[in-house]
C-alpha atoms as a PDB file:
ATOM      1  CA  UNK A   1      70.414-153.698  21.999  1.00  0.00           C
ATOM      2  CA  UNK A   2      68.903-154.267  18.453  1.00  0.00           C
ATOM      3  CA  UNK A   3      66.925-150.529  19.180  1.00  0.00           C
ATOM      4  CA  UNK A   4      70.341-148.438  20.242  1.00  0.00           C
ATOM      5  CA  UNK A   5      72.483-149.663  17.625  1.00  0.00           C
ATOM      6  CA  UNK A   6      70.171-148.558  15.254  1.00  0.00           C
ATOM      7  CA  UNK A   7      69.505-145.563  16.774  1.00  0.00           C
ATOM      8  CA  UNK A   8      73.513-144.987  16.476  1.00  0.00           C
ATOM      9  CA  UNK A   9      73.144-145.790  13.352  1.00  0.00           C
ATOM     10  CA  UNK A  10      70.843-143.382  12.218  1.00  0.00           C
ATOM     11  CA  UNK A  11      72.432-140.613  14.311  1.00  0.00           C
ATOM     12  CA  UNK A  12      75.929-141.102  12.193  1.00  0.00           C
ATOM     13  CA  UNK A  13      73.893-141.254   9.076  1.00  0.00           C
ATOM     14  CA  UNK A  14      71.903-137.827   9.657  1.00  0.00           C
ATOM     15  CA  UNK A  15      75.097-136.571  11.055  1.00  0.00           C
ATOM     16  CA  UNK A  16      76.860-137.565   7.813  1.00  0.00           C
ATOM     17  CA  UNK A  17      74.120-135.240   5.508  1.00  0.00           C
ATOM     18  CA  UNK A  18      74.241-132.357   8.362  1.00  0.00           C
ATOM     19  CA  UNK A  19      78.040-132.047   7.783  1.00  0.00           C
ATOM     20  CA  UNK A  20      77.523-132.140   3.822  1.00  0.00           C
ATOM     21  CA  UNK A  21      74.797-129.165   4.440  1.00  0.00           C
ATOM     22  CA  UNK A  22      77.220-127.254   6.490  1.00  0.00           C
ATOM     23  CA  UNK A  23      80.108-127.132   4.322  1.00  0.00           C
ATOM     24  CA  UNK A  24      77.969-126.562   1.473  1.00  0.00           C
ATOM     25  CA  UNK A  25      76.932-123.648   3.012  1.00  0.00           C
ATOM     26  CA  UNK A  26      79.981-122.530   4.097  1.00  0.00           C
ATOM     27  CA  UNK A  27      81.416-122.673   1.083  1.00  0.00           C
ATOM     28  CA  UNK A  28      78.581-120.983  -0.875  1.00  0.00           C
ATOM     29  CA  UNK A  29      78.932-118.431   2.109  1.00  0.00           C
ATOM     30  CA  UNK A  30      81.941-117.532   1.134  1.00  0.00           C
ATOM     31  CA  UNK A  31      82.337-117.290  -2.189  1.00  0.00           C
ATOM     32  CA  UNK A  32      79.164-114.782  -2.015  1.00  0.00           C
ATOM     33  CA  UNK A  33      81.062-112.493   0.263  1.00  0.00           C
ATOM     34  CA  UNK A  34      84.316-112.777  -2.112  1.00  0.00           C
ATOM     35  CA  UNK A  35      81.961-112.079  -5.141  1.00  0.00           C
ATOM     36  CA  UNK A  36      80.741-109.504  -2.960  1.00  0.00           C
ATOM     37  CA  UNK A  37      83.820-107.647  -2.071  1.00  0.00           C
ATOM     38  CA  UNK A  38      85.550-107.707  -5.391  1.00  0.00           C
ATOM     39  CA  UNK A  39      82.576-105.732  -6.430  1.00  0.00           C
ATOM     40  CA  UNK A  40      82.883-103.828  -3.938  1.00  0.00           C
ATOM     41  CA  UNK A  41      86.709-102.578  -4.902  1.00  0.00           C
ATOM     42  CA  UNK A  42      86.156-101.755  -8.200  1.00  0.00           C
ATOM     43  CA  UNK A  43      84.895 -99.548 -10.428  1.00  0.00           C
ATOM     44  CA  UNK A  44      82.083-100.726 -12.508  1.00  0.00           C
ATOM     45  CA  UNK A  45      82.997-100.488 -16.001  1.00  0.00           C
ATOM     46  CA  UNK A  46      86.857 -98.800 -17.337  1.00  0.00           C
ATOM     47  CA  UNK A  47      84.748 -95.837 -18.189  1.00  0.00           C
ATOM     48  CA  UNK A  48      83.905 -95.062 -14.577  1.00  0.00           C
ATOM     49  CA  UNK A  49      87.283 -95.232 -13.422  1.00  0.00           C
ATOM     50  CA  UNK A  50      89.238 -92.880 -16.147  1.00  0.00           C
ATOM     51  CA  UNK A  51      86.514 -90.091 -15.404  1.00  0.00           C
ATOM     52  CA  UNK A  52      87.483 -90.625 -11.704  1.00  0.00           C
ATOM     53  CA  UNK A  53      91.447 -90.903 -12.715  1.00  0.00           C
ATOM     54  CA  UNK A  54      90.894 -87.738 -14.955  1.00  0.00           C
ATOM     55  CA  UNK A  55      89.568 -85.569 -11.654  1.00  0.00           C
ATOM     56  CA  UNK A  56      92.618 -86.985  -9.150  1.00  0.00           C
ATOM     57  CA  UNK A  57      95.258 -86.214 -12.018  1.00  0.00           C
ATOM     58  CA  UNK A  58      93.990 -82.860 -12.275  1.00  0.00           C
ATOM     59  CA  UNK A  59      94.230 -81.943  -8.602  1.00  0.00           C
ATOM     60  CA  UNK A  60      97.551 -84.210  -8.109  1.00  0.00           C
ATOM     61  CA  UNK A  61      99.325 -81.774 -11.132  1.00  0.00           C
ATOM     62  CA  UNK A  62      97.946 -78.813  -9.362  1.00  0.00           C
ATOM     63  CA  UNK A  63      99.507 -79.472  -5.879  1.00  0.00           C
ATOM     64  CA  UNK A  64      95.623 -79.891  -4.539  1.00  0.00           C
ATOM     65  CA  UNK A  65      96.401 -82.764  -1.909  1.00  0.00           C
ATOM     66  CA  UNK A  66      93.246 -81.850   0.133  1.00  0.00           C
ATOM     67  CA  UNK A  67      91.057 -81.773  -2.666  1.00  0.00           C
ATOM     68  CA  UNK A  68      91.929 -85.271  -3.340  1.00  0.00           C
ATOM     69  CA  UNK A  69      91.593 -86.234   0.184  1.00  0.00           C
ATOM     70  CA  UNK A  70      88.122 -85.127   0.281  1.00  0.00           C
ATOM     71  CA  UNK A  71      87.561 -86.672  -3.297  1.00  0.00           C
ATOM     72  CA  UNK A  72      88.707 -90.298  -2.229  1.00  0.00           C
ATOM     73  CA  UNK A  73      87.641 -89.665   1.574  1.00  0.00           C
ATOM     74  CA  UNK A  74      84.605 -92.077   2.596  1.00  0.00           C
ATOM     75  CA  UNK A  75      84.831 -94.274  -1.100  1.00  0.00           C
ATOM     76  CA  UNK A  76      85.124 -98.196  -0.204  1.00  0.00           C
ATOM     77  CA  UNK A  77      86.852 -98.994  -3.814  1.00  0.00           C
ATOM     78  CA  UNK A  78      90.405 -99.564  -3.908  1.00  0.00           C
ATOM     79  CA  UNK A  79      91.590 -96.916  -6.224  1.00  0.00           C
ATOM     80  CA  UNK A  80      90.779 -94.363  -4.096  1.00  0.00           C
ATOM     81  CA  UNK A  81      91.266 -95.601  -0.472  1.00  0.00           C
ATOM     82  CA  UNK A  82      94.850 -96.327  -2.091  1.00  0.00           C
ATOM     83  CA  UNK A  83      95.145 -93.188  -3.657  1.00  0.00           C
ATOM     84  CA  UNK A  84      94.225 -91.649  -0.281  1.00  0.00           C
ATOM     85  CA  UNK A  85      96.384 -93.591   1.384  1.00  0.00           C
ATOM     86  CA  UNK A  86      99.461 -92.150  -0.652  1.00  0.00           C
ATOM     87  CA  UNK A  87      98.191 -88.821  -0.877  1.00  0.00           C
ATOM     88  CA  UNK A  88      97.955 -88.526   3.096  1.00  0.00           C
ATOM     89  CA  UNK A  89     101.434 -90.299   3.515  1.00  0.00           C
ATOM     90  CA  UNK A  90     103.204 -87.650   0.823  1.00  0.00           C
ATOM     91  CA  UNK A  91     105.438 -86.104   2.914  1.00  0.00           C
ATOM     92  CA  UNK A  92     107.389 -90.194   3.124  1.00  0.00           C
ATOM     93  CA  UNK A  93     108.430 -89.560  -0.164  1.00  0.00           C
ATOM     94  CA  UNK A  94     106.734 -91.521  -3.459  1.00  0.00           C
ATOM     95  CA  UNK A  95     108.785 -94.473  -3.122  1.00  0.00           C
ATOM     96  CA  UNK A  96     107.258 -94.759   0.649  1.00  0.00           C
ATOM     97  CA  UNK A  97     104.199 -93.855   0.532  1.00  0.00           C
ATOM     98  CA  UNK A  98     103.684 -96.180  -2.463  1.00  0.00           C
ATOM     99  CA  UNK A  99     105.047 -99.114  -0.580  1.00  0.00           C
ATOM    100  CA  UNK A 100     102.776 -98.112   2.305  1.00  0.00           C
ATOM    101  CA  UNK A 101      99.458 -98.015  -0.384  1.00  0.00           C
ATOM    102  CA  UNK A 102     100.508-100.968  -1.951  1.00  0.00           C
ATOM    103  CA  UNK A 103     101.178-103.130   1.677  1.00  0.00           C
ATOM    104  CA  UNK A 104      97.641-101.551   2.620  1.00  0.00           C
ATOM    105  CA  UNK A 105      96.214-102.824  -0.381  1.00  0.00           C
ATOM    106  CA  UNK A 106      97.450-106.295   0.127  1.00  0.00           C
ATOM    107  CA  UNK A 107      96.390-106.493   3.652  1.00  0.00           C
ATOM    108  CA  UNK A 108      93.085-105.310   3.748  1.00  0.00           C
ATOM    109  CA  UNK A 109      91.899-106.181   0.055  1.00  0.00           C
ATOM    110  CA  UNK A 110      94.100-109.775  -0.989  1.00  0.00           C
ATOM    111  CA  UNK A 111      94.518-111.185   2.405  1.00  0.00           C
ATOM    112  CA  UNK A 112      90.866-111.327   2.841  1.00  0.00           C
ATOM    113  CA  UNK A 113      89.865-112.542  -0.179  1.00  0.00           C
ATOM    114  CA  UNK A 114      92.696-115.139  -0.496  1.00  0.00           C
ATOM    115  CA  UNK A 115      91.826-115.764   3.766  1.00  0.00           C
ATOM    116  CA  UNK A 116      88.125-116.912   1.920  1.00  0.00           C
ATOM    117  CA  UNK A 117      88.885-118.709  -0.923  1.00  0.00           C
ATOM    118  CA  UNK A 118      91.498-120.704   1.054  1.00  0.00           C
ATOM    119  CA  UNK A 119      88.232-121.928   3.215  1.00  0.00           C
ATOM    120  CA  UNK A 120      86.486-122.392   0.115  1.00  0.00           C
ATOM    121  CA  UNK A 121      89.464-124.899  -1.366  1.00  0.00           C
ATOM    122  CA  UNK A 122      88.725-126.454   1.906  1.00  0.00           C
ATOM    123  CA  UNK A 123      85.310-127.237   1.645  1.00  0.00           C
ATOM    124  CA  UNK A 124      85.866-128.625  -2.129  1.00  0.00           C
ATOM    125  CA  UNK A 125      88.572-131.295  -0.552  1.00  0.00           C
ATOM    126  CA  UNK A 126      86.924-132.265   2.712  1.00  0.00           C
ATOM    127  CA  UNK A 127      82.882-132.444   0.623  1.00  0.00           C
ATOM    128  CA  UNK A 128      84.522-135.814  -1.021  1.00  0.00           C
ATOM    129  CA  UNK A 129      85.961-136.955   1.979  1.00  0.00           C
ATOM    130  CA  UNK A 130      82.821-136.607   4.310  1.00  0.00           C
ATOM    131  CA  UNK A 131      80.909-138.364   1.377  1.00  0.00           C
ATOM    132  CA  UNK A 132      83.557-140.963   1.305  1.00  0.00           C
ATOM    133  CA  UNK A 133      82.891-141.618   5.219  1.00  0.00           C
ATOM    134  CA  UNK A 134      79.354-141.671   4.416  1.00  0.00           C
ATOM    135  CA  UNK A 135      80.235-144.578   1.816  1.00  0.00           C
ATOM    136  CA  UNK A 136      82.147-146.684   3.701  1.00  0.00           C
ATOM    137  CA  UNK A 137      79.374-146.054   6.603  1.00  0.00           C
ATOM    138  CA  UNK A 138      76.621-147.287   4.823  1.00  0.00           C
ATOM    139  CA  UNK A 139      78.882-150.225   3.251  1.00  0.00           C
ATOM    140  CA  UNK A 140      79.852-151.436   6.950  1.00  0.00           C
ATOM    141  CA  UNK A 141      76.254-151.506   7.519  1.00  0.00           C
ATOM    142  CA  UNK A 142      75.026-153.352   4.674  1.00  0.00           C
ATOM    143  CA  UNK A 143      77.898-156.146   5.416  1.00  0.00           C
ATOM    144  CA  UNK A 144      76.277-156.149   9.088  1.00  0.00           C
ATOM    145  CA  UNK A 145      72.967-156.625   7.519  1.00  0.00           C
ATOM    146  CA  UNK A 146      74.307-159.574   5.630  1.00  0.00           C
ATOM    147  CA  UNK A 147      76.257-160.997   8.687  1.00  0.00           C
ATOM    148  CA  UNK A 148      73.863-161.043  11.524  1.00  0.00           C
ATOM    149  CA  UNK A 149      71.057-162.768   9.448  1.00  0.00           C
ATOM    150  CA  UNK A 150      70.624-166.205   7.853  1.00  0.00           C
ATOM    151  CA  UNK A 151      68.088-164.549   4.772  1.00  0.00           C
ATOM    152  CA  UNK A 152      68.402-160.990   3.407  1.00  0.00           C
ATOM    153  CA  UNK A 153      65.759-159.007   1.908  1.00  0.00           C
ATOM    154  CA  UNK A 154      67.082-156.893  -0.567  1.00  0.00           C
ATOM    155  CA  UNK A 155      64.933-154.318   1.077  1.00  0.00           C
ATOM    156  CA  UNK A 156      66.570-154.456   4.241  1.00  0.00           C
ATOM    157  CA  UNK A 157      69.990-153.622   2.371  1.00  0.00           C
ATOM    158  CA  UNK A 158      68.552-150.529   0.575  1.00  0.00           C
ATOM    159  CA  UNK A 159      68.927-148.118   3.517  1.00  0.00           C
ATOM    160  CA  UNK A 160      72.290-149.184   4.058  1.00  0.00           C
ATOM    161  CA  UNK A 161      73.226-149.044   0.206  1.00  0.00           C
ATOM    162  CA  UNK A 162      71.073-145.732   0.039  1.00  0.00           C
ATOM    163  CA  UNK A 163      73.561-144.001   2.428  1.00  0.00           C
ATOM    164  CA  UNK A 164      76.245-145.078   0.948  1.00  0.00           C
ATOM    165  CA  UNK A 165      75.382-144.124  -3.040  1.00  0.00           C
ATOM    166  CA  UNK A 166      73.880-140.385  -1.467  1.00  0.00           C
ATOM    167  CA  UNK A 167      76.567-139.416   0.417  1.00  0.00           C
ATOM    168  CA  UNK A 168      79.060-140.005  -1.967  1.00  0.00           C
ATOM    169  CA  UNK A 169      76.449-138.228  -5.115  1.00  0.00           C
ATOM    170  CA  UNK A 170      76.037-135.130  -2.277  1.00  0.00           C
ATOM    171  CA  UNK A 171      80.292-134.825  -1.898  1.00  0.00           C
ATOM    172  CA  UNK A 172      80.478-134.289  -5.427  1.00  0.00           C
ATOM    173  CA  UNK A 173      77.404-132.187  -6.372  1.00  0.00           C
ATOM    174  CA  UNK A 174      79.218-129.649  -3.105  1.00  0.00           C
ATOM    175  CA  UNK A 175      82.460-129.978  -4.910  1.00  0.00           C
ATOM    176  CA  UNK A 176      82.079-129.768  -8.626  1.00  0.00           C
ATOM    177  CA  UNK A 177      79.808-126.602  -8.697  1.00  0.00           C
ATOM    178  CA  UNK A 178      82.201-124.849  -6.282  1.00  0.00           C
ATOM    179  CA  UNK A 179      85.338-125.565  -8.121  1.00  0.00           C
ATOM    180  CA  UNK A 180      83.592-123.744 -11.045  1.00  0.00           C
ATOM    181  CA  UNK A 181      82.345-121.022  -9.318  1.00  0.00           C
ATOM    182  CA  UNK A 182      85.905-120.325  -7.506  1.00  0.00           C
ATOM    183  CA  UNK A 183      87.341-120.339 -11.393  1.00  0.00           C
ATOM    184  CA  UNK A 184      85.052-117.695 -12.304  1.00  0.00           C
ATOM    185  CA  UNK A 185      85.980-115.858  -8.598  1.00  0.00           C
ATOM    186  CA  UNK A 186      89.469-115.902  -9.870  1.00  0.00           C
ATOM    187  CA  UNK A 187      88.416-114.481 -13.490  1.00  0.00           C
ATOM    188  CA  UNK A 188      86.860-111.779 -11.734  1.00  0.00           C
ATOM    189  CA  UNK A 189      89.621-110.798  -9.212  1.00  0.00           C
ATOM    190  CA  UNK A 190      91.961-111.563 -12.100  1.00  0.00           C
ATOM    191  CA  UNK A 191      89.756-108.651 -13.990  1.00  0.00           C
ATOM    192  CA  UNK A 192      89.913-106.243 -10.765  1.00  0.00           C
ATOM    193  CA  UNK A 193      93.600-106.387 -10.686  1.00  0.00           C
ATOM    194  CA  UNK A 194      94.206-105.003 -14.418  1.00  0.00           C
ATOM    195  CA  UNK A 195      91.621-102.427 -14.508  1.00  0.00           C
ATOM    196  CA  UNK A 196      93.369-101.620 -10.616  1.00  0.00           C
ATOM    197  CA  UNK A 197      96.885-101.324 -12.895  1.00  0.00           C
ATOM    198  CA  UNK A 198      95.841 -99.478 -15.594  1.00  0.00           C
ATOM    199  CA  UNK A 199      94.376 -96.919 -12.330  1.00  0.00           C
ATOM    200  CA  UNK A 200      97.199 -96.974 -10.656  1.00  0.00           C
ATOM    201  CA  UNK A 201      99.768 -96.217 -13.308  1.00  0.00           C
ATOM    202  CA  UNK A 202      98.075 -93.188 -14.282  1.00  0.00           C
ATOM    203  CA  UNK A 203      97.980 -91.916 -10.206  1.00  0.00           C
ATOM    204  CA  UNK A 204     101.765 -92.479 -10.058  1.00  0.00           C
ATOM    205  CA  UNK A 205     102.382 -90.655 -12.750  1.00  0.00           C
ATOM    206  CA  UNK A 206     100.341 -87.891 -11.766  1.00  0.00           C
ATOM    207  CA  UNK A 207     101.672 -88.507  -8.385  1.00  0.00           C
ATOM    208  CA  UNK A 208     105.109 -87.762  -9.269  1.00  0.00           C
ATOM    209  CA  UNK A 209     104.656 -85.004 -11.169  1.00  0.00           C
ATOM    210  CA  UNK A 210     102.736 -83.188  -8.215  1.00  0.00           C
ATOM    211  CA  UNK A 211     105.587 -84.055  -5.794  1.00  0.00           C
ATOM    212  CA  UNK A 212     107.806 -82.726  -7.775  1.00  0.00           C
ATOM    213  CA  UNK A 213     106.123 -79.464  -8.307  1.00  0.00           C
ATOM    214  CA  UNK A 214     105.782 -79.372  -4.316  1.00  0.00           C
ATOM    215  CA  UNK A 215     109.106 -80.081  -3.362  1.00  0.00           C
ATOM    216  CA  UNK A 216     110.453 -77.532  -6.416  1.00  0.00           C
ATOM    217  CA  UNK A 217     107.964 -74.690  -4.767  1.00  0.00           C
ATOM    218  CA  UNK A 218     108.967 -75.832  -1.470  1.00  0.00           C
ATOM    219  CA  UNK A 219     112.961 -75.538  -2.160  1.00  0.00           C
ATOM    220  CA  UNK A 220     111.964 -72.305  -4.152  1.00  0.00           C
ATOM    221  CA  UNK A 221     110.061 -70.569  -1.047  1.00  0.00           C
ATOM    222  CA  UNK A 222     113.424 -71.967   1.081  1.00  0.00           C
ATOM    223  CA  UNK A 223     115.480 -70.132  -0.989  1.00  0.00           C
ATOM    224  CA  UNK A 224     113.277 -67.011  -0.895  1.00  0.00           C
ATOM    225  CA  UNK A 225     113.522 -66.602   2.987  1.00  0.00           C
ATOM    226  CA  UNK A 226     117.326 -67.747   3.139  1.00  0.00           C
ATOM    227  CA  UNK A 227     117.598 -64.209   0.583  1.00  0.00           C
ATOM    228  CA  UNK A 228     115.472 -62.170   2.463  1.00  0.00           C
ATOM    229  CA  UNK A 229     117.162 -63.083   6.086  1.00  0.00           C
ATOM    230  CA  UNK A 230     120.508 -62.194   4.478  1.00  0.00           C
ATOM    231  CA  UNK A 231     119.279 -58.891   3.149  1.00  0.00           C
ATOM    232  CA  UNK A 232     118.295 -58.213   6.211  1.00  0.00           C
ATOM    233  CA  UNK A 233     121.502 -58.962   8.230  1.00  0.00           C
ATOM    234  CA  UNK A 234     123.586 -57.005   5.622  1.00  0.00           C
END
């Protein structure tokens, strides 16, 4: 009897430091593929990205569409899977096809990333908890200890008091360096979204202005063949 329920007891306790490992990992899991992605979206440095902005505004003033199809096509960064986005949904309108960019953006870029960090704000609040349980563990088995026997060896209370002080010391070694790391993910998406602004208020600009043209030449060419079918009737 003695043999099982310390077998059950060790089984809870290595259970108890296999659940800390696992949402360690977890959590270090995921804030590598966050840190990941955001790198992934944007441009290196603000240098990169206005000699990339300075090619689309060129073709967007000149009515080249395609050409900045083919520029963007195939590019995993934001700025120009948004600006493709837009460019191939044109004929909406700007107001739509920037609401369809913009809803694109949020759902394939934010969502994950918030999606992520949500498990990672997870792992920092249950890492205390499971090293609480641990605590409380090892204290219910040091009382035991003391109840089932008439002298105690200190060293016959260490195990119990060991699990107890670890557990708790492993909770907050998983929590406190992820709560620091998740403030710098946030410094760095924080960073992605203003140089993804600055980007993106120089594309609708340009946007605009090549719509415009397009629908001007457009109502222009209308006008043309309305003339030339009347001529032609007269």
């Amino acid at each position: 009897m003695l043999l099982a329920e310390t077998s059950l007891y060790e089984i809870i306790s290595n259970s108890t430091y296999l659940a800390l490992a696992a949402v360690a990992l977890w959590g270090l899991y995921q804030i590598v593929i966050v840190w990941t992605r955001v790198g992934q979206k944007r441009f290196k440095t603000e240098e990169q990205q206005d000699a990339f902005m300075d090619d689309v505004e060129q073709m967007l003033r000149a009515g080249d569409y395609e050409g900045v199809h083919e520029y963007c096509d195939g590019d995993v960064r934001a700025i120009p899977q948004m600006i493709d986005m837009a460019v191939v949904n044109r004929e909406e309108g700007f107001k739509r096809a920037k609401q369809i960019m913009m809803d694109r953006f949020q759902r394939d870029v934010m969502s994950d990333l918030e999606y992520r960090l949500s498990w990672v704000s997870t792992v920092i609040k249950s890492a205390p908890m499971i090293g609480l349980f641990g605590t409380v563990f090892g204290m219910m088995g040091a009382f035991k200890t003391l109840a089932t026997a008439e002298q105690v060896e200190p060293s016959a209370l260490a195990g119990d008091i060991q699990v107890a002080l670890v557990t708790t010391a492993s909770g907050l070694a998983i929590a406190i360096p992820l709560m620091l790391l998740v403030a710098t993910v946030m410094i760095r998406i924080a960073k992605m979204e203003d140089l993804l602004g600055s980007g993106l208020q120089r594309f609708f600009e340009a946007f605009k202005v090549g719509l415009a043209k397009s629908q001007g030449a457009a109502a222009k060419n209308g006008a043309s063949a309305n003339a030339e079918v009347t001529a032609g009737v007269r």
